[in-house]
PDB file of N, CA and C in Angstrom:
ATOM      1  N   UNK A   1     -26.257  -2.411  -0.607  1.00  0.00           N
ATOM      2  CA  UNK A   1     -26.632  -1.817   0.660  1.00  0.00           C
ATOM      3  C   UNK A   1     -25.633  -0.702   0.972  1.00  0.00           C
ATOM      4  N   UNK A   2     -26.208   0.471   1.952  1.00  0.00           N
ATOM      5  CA  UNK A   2     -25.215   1.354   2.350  1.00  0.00           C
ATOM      6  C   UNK A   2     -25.080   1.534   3.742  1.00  0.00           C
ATOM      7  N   UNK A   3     -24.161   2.367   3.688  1.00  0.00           N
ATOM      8  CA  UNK A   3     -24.202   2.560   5.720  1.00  0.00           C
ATOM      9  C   UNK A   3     -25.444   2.984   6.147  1.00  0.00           C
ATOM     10  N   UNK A   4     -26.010   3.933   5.181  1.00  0.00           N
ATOM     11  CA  UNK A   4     -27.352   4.418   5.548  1.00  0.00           C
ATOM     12  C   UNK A   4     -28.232   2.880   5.833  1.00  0.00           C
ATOM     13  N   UNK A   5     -28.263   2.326   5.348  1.00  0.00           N
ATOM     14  CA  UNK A   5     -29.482   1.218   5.378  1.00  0.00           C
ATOM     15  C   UNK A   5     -29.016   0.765   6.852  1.00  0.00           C
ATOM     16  N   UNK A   6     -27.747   0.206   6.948  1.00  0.00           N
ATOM     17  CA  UNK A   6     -27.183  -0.215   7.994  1.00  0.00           C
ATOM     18  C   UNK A   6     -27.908   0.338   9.534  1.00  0.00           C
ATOM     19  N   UNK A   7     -27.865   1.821   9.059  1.00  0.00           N
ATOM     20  CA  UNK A   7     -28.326   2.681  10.115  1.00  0.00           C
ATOM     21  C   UNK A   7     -29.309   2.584  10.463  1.00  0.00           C
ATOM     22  N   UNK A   8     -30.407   2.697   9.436  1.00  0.00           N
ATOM     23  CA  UNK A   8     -31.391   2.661   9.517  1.00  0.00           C
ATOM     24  C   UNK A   8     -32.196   1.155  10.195  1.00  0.00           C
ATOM     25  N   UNK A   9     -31.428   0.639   9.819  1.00  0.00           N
ATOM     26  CA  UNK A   9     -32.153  -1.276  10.149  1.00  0.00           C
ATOM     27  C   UNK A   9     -32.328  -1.415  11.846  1.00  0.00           C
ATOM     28  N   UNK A  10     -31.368  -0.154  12.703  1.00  0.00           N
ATOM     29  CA  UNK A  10     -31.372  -0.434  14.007  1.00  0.00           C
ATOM     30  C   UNK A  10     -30.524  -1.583  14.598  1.00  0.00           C
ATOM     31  N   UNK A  11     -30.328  -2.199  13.552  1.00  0.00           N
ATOM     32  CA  UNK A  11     -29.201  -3.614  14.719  1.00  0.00           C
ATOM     33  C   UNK A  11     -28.351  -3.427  15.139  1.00  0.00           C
ATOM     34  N   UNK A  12     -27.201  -2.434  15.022  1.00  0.00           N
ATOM     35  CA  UNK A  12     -26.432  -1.942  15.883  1.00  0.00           C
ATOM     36  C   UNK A  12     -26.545  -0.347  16.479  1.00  0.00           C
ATOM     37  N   UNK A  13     -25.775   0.191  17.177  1.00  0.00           N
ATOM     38  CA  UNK A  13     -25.617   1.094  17.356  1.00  0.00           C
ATOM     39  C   UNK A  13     -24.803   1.742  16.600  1.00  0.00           C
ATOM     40  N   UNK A  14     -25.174   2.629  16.087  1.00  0.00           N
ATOM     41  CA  UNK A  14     -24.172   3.905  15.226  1.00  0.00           C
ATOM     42  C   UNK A  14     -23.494   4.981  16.117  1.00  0.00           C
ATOM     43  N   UNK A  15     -22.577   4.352  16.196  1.00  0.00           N
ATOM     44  CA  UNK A  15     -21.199   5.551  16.926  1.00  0.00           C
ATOM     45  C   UNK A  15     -20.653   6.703  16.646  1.00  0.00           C
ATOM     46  N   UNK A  16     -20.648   6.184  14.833  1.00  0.00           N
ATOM     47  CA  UNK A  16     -19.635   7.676  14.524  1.00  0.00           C
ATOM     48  C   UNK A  16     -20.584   7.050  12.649  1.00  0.00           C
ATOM     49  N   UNK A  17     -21.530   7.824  12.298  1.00  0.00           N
ATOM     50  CA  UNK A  17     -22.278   7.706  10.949  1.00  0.00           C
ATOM     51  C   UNK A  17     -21.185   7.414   9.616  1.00  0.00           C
ATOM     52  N   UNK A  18     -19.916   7.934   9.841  1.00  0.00           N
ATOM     53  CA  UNK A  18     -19.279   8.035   8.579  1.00  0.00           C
ATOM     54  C   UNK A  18     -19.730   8.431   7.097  1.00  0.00           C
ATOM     55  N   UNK A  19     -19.197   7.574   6.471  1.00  0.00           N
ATOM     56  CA  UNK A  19     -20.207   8.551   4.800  1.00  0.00           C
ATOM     57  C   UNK A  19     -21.001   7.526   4.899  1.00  0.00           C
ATOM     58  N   UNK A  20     -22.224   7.829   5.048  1.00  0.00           N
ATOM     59  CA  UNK A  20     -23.566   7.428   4.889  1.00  0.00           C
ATOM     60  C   UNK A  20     -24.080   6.864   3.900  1.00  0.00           C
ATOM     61  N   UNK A  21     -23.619   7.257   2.810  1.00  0.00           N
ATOM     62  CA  UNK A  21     -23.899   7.040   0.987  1.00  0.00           C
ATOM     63  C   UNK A  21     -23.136   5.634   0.628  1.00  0.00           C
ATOM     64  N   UNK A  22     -21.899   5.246   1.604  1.00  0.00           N
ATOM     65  CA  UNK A  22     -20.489   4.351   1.523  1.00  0.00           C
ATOM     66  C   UNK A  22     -21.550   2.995   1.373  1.00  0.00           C
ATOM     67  N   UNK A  23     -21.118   2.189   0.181  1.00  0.00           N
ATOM     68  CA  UNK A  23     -21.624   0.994  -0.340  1.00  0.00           C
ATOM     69  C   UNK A  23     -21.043   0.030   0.891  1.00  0.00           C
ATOM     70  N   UNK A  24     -21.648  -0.950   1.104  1.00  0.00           N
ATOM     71  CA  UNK A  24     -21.396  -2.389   1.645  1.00  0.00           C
ATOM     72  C   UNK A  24     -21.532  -3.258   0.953  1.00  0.00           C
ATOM     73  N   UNK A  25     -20.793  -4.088   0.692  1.00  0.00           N
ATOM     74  CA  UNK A  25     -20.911  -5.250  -0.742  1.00  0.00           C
ATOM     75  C   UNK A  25     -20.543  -6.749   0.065  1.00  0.00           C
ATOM     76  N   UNK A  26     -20.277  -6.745   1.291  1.00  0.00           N
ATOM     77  CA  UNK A  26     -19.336  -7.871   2.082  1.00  0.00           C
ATOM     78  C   UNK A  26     -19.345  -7.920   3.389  1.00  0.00           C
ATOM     79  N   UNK A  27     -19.472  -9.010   4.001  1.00  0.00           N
ATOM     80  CA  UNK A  27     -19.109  -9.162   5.393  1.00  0.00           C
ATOM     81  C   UNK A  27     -17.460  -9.611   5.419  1.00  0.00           C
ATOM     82  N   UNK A  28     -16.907  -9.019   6.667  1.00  0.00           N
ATOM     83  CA  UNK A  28     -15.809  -9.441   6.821  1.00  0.00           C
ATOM     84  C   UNK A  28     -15.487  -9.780   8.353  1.00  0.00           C
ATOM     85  N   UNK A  29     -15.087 -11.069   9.018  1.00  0.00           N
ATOM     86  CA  UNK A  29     -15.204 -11.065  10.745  1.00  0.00           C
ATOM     87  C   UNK A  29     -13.643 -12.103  10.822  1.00  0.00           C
ATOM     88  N   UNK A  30     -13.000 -11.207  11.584  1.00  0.00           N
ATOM     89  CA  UNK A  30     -11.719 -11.227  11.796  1.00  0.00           C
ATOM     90  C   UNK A  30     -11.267 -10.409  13.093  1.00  0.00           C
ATOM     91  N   UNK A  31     -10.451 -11.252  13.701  1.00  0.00           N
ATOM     92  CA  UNK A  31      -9.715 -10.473  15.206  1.00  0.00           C
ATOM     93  C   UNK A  31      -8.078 -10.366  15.088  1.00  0.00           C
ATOM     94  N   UNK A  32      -7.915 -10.173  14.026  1.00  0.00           N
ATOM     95  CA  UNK A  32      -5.900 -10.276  13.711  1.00  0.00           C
ATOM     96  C   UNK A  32      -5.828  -9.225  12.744  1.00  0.00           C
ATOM     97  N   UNK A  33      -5.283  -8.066  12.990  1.00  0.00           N
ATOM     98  CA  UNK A  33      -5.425  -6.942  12.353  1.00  0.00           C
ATOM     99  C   UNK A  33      -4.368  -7.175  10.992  1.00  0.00           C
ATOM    100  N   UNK A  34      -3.352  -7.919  11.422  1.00  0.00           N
ATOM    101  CA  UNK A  34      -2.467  -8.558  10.014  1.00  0.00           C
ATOM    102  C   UNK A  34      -3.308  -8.938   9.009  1.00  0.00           C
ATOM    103  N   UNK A  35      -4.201  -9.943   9.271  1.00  0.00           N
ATOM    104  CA  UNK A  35      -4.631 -10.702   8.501  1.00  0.00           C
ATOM    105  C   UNK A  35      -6.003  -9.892   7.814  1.00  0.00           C
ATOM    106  N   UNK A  36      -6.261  -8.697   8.887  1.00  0.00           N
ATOM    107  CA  UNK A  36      -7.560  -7.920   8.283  1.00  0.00           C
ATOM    108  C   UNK A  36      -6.990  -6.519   7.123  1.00  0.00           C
ATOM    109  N   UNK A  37      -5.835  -6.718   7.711  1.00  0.00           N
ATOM    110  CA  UNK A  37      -5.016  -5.601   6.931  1.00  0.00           C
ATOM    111  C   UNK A  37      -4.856  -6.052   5.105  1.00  0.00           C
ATOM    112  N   UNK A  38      -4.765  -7.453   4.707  1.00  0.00           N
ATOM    113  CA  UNK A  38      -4.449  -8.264   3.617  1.00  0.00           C
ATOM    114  C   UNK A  38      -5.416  -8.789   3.031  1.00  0.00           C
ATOM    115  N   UNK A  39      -6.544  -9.062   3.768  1.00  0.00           N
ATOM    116  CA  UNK A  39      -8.088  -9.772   3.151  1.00  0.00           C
ATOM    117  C   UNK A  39      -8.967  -8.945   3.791  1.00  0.00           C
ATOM    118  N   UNK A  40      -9.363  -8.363   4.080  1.00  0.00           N
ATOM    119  CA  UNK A  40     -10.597  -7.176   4.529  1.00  0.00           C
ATOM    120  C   UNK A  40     -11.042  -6.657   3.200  1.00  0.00           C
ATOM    121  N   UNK A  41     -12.031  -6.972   2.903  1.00  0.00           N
ATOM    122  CA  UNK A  41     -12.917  -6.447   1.618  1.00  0.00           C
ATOM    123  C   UNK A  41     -12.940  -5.141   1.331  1.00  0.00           C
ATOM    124  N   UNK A  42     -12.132  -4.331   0.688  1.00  0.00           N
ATOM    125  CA  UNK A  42     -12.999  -2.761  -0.406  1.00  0.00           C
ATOM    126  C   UNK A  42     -14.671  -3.020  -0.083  1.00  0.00           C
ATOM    127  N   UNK A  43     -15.088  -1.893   0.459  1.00  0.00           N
ATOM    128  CA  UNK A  43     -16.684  -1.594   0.683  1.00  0.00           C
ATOM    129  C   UNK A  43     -17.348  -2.555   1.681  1.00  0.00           C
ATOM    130  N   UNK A  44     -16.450  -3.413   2.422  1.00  0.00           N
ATOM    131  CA  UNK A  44     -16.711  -4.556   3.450  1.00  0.00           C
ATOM    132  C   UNK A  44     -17.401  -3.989   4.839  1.00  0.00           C
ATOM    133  N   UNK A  45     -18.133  -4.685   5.373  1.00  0.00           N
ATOM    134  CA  UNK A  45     -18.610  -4.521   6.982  1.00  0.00           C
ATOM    135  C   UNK A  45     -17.559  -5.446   8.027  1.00  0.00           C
ATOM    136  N   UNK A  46     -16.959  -4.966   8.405  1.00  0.00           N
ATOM    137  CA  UNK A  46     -15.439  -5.671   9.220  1.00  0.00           C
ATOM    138  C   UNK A  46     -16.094  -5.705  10.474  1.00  0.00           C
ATOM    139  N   UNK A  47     -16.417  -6.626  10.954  1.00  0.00           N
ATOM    140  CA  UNK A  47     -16.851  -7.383  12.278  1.00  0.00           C
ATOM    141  C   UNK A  47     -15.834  -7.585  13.345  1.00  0.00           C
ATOM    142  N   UNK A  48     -15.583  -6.808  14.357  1.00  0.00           N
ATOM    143  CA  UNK A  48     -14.503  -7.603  15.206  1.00  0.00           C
ATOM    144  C   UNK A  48     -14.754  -7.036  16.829  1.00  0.00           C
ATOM    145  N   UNK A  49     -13.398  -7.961  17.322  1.00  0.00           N
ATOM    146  CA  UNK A  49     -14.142  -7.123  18.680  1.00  0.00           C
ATOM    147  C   UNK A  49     -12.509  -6.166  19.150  1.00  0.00           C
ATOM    148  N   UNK A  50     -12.069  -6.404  18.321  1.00  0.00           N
ATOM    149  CA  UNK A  50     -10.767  -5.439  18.281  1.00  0.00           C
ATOM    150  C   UNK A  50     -11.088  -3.772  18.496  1.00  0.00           C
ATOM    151  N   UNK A  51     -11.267  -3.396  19.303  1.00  0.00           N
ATOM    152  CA  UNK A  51     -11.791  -1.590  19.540  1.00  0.00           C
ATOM    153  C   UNK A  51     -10.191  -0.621  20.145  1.00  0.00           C
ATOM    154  N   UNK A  52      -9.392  -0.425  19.312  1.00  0.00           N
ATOM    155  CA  UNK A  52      -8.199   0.378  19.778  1.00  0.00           C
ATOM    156  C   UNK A  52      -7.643   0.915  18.145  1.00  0.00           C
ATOM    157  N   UNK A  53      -6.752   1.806  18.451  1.00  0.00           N
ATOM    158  CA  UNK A  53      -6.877   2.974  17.513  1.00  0.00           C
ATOM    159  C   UNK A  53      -5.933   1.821  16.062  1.00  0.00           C
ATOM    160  N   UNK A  54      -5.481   1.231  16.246  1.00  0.00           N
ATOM    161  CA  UNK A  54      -4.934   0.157  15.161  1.00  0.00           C
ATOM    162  C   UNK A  54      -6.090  -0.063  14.048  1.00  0.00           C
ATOM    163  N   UNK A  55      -6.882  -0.725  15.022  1.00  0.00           N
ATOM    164  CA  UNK A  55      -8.245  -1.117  13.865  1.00  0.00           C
ATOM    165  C   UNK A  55      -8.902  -0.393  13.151  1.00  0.00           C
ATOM    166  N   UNK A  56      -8.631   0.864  13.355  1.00  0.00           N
ATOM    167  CA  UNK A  56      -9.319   2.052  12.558  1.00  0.00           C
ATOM    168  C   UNK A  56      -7.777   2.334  11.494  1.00  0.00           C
ATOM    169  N   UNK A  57      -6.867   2.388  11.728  1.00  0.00           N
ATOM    170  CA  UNK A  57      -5.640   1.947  10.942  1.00  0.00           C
ATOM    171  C   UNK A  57      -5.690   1.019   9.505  1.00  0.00           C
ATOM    172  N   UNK A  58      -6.260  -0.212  10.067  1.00  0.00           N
ATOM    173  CA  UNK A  58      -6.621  -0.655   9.503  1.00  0.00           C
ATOM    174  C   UNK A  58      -7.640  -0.987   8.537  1.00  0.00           C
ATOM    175  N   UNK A  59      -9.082  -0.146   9.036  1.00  0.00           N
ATOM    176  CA  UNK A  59      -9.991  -0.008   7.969  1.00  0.00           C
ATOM    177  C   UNK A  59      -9.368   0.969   7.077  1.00  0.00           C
ATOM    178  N   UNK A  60      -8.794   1.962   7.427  1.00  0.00           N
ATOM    179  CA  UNK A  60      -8.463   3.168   6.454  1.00  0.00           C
ATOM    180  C   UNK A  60      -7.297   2.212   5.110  1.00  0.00           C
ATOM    181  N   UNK A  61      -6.611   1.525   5.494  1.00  0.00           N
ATOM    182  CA  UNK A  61      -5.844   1.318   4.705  1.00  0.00           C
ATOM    183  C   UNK A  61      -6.382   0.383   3.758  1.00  0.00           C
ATOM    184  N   UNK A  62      -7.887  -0.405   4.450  1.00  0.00           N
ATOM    185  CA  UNK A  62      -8.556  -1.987   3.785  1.00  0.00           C
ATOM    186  C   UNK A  62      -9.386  -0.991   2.438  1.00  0.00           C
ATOM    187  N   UNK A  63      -9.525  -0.104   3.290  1.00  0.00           N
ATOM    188  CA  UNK A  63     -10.948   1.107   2.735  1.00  0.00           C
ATOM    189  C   UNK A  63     -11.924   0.119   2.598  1.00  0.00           C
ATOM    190  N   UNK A  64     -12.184  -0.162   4.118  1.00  0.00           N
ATOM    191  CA  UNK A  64     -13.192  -0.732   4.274  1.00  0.00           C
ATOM    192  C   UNK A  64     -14.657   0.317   4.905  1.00  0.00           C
ATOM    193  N   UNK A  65     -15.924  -0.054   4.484  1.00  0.00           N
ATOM    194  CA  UNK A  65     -17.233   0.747   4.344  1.00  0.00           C
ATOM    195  C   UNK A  65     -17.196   1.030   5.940  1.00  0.00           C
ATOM    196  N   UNK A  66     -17.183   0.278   6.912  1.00  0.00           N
ATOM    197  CA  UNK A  66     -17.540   0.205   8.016  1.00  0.00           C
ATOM    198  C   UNK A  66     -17.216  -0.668   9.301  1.00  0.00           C
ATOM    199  N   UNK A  67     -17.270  -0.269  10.652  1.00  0.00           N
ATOM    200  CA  UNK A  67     -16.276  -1.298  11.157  1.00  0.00           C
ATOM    201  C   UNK A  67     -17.510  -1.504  12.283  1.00  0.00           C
ATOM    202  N   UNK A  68     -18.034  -2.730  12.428  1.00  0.00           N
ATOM    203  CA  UNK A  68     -18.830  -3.042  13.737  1.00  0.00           C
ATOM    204  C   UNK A  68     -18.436  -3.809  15.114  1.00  0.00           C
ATOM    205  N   UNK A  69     -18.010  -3.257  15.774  1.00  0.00           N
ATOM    206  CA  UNK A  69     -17.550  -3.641  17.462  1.00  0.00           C
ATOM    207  C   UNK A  69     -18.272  -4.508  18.334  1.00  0.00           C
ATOM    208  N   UNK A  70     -18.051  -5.526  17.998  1.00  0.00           N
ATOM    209  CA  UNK A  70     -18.953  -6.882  18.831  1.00  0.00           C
ATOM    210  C   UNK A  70     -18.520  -7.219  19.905  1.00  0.00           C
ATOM    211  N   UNK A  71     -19.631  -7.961  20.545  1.00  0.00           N
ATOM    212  CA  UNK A  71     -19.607  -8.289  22.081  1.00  0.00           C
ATOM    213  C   UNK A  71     -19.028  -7.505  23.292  1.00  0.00           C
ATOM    214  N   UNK A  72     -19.719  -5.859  23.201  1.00  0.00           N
ATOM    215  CA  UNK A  72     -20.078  -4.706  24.007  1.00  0.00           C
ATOM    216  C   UNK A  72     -18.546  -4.178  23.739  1.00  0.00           C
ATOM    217  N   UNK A  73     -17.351  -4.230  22.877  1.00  0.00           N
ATOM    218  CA  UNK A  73     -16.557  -3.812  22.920  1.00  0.00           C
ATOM    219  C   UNK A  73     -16.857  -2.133  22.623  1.00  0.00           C
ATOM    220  N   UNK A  74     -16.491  -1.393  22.769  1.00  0.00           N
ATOM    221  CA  UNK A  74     -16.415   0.206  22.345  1.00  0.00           C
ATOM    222  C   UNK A  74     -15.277   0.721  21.964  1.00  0.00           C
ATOM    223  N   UNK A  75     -14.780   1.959  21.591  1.00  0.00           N
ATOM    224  CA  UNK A  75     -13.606   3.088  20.973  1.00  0.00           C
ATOM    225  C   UNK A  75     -13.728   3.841  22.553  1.00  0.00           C
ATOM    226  N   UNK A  76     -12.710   4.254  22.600  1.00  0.00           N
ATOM    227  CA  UNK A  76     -12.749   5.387  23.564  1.00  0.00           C
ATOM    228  C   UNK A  76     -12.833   6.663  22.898  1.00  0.00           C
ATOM    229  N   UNK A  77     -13.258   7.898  23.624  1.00  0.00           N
ATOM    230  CA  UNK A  77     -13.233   8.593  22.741  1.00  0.00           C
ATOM    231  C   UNK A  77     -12.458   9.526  21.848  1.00  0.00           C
ATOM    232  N   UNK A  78     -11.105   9.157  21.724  1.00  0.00           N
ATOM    233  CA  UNK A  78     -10.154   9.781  20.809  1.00  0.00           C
ATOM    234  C   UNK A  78      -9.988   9.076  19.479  1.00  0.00           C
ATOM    235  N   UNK A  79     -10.293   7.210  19.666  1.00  0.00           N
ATOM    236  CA  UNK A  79     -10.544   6.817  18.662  1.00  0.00           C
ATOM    237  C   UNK A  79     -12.177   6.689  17.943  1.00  0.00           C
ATOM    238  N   UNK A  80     -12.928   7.589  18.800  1.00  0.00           N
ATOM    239  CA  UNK A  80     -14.232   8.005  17.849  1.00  0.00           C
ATOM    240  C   UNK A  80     -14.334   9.196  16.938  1.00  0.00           C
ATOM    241  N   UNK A  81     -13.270   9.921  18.022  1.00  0.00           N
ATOM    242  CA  UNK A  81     -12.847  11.258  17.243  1.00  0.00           C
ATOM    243  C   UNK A  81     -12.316  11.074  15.656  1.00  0.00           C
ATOM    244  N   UNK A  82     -11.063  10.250  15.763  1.00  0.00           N
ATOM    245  CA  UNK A  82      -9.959   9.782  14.965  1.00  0.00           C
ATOM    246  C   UNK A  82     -11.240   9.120  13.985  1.00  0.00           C
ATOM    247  N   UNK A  83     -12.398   8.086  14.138  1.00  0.00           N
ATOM    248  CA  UNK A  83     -13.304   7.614  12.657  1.00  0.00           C
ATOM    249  C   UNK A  83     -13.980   8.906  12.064  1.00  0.00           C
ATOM    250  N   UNK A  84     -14.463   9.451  13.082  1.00  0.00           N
ATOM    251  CA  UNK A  84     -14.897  11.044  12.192  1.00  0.00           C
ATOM    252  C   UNK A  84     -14.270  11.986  11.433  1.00  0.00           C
ATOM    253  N   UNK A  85     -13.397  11.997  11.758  1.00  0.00           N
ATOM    254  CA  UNK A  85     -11.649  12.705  10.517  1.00  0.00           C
ATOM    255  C   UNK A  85     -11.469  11.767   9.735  1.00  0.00           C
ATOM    256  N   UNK A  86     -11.649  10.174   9.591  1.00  0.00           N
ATOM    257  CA  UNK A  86     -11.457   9.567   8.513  1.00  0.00           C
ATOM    258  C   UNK A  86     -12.606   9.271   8.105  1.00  0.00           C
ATOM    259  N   UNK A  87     -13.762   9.598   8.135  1.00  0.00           N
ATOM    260  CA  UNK A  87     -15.236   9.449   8.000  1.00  0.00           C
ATOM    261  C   UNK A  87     -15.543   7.843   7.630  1.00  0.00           C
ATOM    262  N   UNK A  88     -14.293   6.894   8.881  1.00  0.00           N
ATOM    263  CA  UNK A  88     -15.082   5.571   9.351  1.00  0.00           C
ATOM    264  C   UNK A  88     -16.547   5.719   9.991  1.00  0.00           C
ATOM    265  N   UNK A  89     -16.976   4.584   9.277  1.00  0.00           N
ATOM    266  CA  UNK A  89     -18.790   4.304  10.207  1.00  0.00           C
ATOM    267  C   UNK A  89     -18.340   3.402  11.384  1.00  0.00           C
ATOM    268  N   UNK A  90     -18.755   3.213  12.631  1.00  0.00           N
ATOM    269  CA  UNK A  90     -18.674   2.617  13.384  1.00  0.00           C
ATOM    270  C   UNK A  90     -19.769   2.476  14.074  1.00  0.00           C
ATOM    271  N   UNK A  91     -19.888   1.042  14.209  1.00  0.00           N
ATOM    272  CA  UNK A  91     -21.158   0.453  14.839  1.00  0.00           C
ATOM    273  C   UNK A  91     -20.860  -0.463  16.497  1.00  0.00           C
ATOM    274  N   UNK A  92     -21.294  -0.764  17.061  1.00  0.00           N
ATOM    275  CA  UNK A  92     -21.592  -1.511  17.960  1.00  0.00           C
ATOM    276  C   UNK A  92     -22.761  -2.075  18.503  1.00  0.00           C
ATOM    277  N   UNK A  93     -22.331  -3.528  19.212  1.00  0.00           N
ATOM    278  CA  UNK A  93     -23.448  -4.503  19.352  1.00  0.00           C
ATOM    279  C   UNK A  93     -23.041  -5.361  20.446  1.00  0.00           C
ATOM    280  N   UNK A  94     -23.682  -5.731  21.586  1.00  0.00           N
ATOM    281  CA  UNK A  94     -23.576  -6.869  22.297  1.00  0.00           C
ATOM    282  C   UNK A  94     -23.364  -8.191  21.489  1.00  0.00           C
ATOM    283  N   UNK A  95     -23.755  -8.312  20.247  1.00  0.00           N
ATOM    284  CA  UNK A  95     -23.797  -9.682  19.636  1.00  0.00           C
ATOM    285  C   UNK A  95     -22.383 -10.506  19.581  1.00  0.00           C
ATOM    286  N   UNK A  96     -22.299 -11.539  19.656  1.00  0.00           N
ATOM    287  CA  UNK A  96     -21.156 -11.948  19.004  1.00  0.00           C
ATOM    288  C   UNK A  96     -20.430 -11.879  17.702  1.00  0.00           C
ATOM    289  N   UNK A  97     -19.271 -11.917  17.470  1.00  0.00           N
ATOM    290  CA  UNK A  97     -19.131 -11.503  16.119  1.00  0.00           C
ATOM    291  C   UNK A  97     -19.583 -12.163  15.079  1.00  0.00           C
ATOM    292  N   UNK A  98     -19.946 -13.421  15.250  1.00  0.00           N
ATOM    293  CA  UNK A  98     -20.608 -14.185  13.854  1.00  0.00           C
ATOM    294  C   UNK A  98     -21.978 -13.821  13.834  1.00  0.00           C
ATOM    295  N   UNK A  99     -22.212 -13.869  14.826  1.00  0.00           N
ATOM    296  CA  UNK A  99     -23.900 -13.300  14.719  1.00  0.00           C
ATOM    297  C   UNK A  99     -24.422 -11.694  14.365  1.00  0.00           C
ATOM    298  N   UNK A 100     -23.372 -11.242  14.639  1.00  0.00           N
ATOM    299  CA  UNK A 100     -23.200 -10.044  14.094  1.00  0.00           C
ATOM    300  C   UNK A 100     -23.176  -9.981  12.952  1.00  0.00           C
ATOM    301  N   UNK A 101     -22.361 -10.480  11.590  1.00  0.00           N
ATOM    302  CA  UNK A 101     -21.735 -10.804  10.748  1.00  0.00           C
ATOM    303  C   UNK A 101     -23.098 -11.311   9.944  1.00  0.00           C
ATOM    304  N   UNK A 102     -23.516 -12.353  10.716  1.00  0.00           N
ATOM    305  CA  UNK A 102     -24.853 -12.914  10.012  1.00  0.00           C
ATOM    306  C   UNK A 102     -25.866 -12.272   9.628  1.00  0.00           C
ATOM    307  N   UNK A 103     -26.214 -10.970  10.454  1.00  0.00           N
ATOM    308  CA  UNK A 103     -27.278 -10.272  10.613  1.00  0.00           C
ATOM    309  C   UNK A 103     -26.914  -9.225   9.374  1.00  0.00           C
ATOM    310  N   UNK A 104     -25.647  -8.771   9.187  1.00  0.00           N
ATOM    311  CA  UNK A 104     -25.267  -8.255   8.441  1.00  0.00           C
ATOM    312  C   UNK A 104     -25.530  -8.613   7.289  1.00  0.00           C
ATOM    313  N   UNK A 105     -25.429 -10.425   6.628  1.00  0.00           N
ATOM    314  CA  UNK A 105     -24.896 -10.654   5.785  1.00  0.00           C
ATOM    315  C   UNK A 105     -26.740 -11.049   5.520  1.00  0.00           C
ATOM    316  N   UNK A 106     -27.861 -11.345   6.114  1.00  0.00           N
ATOM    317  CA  UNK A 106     -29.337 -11.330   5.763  1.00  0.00           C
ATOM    318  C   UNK A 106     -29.484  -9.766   4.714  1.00  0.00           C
ATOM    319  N   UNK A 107     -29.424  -9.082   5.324  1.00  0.00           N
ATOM    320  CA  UNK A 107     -29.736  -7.462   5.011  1.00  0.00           C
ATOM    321  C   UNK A 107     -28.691  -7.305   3.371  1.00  0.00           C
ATOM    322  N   UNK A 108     -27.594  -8.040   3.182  1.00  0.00           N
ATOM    323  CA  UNK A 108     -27.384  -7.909   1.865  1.00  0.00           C
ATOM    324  C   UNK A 108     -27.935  -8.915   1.138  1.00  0.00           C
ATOM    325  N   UNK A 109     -28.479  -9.940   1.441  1.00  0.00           N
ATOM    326  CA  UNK A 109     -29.096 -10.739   0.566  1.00  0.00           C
ATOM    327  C   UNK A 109     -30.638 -10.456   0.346  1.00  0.00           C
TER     328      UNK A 109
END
């Protein structure tokens, strides 16, 4: 699957498209940026409700595919700015993060 599909499926909102083409191979749902920093999947969908400029820190360094913002969390907009210079995808969703995660993890199977 890619971000494009992601996009396309409608279940979240697309914030900032990132590379579009960027593979997803993994769910990943975690709220401890330590611990997302060390196990966050290469080409992963990182589920959290963590929305501050760290967590985008942190996908860049996981090089993770995409980061989805659960349970109405948002970026403000310097850290939407900041995923578009690192061409993070960022999504958002009222859902909770497992259910988020889940919905995610149907669409790769």
């Amino acid at each position: 699957m890619t971000v494009q599909t992601l996009i396309e499926s409608g279940l979240f909102k697309a914030e900032v498209p990132g590379s579009t083409s960027r593979s997803i191979s993994k769910v990943f749902c975690c709220d401890l940026l330590s611990i997302a920093m060390g196990k966050a999947p290469e080409n992963g969908a990182w589920v959290t409700v963590m929305g501050n400029k760290n967590t985008l820190a942190v996908a860049s360094l996981a090089d993770i595919s995409c980061i989805v913002l659960a349970e109405g969390i948002r970026f403000q907009d310097e850290e939407l700015e900041c995923a578009r210079k690192e061409q993070i995808a960022v999504f958002s969703t009222e859902l909770p993060v497992f259910d988020a995660g889940l919905k995610i993890q149907e669409l790769l199977s």
